[in-house]
C-alpha atoms as a PDB file:
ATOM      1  CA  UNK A   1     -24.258  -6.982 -36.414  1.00  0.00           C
ATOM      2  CA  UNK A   2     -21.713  -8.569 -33.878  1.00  0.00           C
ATOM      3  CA  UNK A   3     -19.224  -7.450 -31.510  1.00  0.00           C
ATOM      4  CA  UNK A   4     -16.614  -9.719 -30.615  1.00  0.00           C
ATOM      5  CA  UNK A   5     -14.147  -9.404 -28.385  1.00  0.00           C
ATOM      6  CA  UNK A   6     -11.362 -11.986 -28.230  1.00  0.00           C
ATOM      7  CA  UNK A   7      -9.013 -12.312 -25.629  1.00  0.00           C
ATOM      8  CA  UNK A   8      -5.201 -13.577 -26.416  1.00  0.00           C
ATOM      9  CA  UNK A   9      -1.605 -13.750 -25.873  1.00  0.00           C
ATOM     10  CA  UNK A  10       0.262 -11.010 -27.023  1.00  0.00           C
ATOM     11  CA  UNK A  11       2.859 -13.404 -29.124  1.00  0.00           C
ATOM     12  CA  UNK A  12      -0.153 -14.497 -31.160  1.00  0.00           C
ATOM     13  CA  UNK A  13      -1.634 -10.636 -32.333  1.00  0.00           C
ATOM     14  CA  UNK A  14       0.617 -10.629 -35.402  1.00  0.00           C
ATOM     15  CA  UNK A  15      -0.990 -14.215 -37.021  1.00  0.00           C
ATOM     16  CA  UNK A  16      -4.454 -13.503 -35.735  1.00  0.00           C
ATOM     17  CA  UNK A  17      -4.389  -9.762 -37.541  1.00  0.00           C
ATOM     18  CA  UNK A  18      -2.863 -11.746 -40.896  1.00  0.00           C
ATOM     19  CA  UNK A  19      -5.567 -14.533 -40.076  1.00  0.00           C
ATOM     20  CA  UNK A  20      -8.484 -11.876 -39.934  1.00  0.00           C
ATOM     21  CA  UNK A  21      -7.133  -9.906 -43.580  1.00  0.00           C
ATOM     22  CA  UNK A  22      -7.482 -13.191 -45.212  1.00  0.00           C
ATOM     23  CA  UNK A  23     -11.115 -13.047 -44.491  1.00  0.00           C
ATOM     24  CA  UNK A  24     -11.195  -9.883 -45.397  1.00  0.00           C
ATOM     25  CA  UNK A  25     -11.419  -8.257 -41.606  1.00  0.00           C
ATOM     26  CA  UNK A  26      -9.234  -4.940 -41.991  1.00  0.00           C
ATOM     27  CA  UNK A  27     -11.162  -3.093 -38.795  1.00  0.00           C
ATOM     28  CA  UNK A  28     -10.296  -3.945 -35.288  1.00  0.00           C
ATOM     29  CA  UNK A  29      -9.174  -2.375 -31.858  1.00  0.00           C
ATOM     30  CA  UNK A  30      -6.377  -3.723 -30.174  1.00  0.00           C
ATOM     31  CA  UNK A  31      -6.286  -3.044 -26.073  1.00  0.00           C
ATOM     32  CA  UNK A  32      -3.313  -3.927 -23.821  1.00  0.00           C
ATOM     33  CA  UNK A  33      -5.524  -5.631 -21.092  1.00  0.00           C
ATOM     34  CA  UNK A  34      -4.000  -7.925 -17.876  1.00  0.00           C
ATOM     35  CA  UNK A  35      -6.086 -10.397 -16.387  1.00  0.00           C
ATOM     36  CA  UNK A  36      -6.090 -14.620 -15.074  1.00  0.00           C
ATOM     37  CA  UNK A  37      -8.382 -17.850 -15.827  1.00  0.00           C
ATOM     38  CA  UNK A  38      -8.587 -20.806 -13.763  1.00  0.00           C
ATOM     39  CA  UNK A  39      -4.745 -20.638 -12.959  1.00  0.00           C
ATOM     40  CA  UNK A  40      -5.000 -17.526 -11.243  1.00  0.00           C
ATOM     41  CA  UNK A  41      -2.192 -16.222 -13.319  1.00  0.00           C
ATOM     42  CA  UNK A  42       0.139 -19.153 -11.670  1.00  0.00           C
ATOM     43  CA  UNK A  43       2.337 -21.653 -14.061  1.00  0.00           C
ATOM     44  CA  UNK A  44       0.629 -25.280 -13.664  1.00  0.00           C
ATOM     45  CA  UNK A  45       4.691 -26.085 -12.267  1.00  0.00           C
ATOM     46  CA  UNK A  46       4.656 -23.684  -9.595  1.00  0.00           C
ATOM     47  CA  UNK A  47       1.520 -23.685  -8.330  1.00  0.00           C
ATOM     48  CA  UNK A  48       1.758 -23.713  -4.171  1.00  0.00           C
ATOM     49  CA  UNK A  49      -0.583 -22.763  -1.817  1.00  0.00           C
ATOM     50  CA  UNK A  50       1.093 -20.070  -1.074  1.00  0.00           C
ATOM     51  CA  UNK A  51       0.876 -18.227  -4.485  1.00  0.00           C
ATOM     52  CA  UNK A  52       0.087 -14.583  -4.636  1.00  0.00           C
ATOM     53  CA  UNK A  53      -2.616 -14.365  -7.568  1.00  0.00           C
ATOM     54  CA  UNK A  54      -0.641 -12.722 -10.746  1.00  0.00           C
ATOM     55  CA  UNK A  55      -2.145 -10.877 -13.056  1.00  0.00           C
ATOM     56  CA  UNK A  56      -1.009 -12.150 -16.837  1.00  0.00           C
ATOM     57  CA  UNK A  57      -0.670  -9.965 -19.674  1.00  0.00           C
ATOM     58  CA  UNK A  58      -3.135 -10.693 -22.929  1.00  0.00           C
ATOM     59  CA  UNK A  59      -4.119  -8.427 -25.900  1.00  0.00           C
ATOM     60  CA  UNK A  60      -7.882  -7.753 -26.198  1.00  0.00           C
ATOM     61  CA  UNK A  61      -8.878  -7.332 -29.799  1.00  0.00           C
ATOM     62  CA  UNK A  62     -12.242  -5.560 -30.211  1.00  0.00           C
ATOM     63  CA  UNK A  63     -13.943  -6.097 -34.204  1.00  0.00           C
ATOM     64  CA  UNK A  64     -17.390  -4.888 -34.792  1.00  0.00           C
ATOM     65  CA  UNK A  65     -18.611  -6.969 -37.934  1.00  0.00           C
ATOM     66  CA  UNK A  66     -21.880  -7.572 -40.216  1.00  0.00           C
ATOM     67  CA  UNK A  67     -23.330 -10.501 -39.645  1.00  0.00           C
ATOM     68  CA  UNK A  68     -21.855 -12.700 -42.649  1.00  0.00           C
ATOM     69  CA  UNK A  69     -18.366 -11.534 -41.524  1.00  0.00           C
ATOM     70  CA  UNK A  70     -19.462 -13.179 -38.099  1.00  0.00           C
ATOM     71  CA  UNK A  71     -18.093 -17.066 -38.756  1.00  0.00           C
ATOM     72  CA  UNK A  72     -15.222 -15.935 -41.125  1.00  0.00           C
ATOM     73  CA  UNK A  73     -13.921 -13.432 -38.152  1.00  0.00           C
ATOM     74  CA  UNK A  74     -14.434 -16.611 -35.229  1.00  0.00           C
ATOM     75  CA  UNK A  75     -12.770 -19.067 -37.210  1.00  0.00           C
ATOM     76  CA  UNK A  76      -9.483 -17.109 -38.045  1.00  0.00           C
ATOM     77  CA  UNK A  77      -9.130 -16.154 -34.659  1.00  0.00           C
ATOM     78  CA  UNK A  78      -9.510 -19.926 -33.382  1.00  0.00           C
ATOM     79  CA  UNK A  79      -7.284 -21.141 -35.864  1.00  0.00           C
ATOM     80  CA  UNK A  80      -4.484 -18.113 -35.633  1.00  0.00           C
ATOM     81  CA  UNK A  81      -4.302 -17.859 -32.135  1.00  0.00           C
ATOM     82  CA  UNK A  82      -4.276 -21.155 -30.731  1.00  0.00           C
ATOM     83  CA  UNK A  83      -0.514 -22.596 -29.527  1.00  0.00           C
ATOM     84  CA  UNK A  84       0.161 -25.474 -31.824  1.00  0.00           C
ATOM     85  CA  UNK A  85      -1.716 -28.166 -33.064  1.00  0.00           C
ATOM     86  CA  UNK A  86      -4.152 -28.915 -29.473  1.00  0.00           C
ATOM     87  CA  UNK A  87      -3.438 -25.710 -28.014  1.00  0.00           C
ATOM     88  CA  UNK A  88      -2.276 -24.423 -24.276  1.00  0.00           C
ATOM     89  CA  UNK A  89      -4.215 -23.210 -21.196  1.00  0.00           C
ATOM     90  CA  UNK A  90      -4.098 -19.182 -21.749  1.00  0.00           C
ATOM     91  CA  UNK A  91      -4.645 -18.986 -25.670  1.00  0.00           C
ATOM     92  CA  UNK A  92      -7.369 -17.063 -25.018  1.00  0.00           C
ATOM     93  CA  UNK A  93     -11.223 -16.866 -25.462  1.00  0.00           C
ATOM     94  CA  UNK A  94     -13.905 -15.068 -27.809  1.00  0.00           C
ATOM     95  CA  UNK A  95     -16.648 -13.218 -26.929  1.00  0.00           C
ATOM     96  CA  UNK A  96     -19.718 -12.551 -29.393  1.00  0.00           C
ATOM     97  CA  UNK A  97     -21.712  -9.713 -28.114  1.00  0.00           C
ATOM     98  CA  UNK A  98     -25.370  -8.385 -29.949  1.00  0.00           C
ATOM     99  CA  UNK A  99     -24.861  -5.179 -31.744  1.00  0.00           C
ATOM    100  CA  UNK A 100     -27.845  -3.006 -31.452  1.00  0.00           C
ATOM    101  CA  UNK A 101     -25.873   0.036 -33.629  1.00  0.00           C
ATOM    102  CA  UNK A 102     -22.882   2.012 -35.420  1.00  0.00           C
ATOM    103  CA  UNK A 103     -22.663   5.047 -35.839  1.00  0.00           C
ATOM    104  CA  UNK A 104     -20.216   6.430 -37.778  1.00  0.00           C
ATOM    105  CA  UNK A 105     -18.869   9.771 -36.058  1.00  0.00           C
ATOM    106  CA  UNK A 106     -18.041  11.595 -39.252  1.00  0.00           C
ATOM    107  CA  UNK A 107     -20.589  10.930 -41.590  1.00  0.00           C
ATOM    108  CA  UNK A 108     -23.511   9.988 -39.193  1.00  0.00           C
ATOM    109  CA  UNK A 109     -24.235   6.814 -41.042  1.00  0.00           C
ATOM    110  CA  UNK A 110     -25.759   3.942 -38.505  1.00  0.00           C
ATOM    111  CA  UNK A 111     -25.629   0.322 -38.740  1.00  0.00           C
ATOM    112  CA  UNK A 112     -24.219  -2.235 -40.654  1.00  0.00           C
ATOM    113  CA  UNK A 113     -23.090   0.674 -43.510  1.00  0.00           C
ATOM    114  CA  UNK A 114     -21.016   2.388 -40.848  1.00  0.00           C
ATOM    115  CA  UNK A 115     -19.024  -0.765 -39.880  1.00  0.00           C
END
């Protein structure tokens, strides 16, 4: 089991949650989340050295999945939330975390049956 985390831009949620039911992903978290890379949240044409440090506004997505749903679930978010062809600084990353368990609130079922 895998927990990945992928970090985006909010204009891209809509194809990356149509990318992830074509592979058959239907469960996922979506957090509002703000945050900046290596442009410190600064446009690469206004960058002075004088800029205040702005926080930019991304969605976090949050998808617990079995292990054969890993490459599937990485792939469609690649693909659906990268900005055109080569992409843009600020599409995003993904994080895949270990899973040690799930536990299903309701039922108490654990593991990979309570994804």
């Amino acid at each position: 089991m895998k927990f990945i985390i992928a970090v985006i831009q909010p204009h891209r949620l809509d194809a990356v949650k149509e990318a992830l039911t074509e592979v058959e992903v239907f469960r996922l978290t979506v957090v509002d989340c703000q945050g900046f890379g290596r442009q410190k949240g600064r446009a690469a044409t206004q960058r002075t050295a004088d800029d205040e440090i702005h926080l930019v506004r991304k969605v976090q997505l949050q998808i617990a999945v079995n292990d054969e749903f890993v490459e599937p679930t990485i792939s469609a978010i690649l693909l659906a939330a990268k900005t055109g062809d080569k992409g843009q600084i600020g599409d995003g990353k993904v994080f895949v975390l270990p899973m040690d368990d799930c536990i299903r609130i309701r039922t108490g079922e654990r593991g990979a049956d309570a994804i």
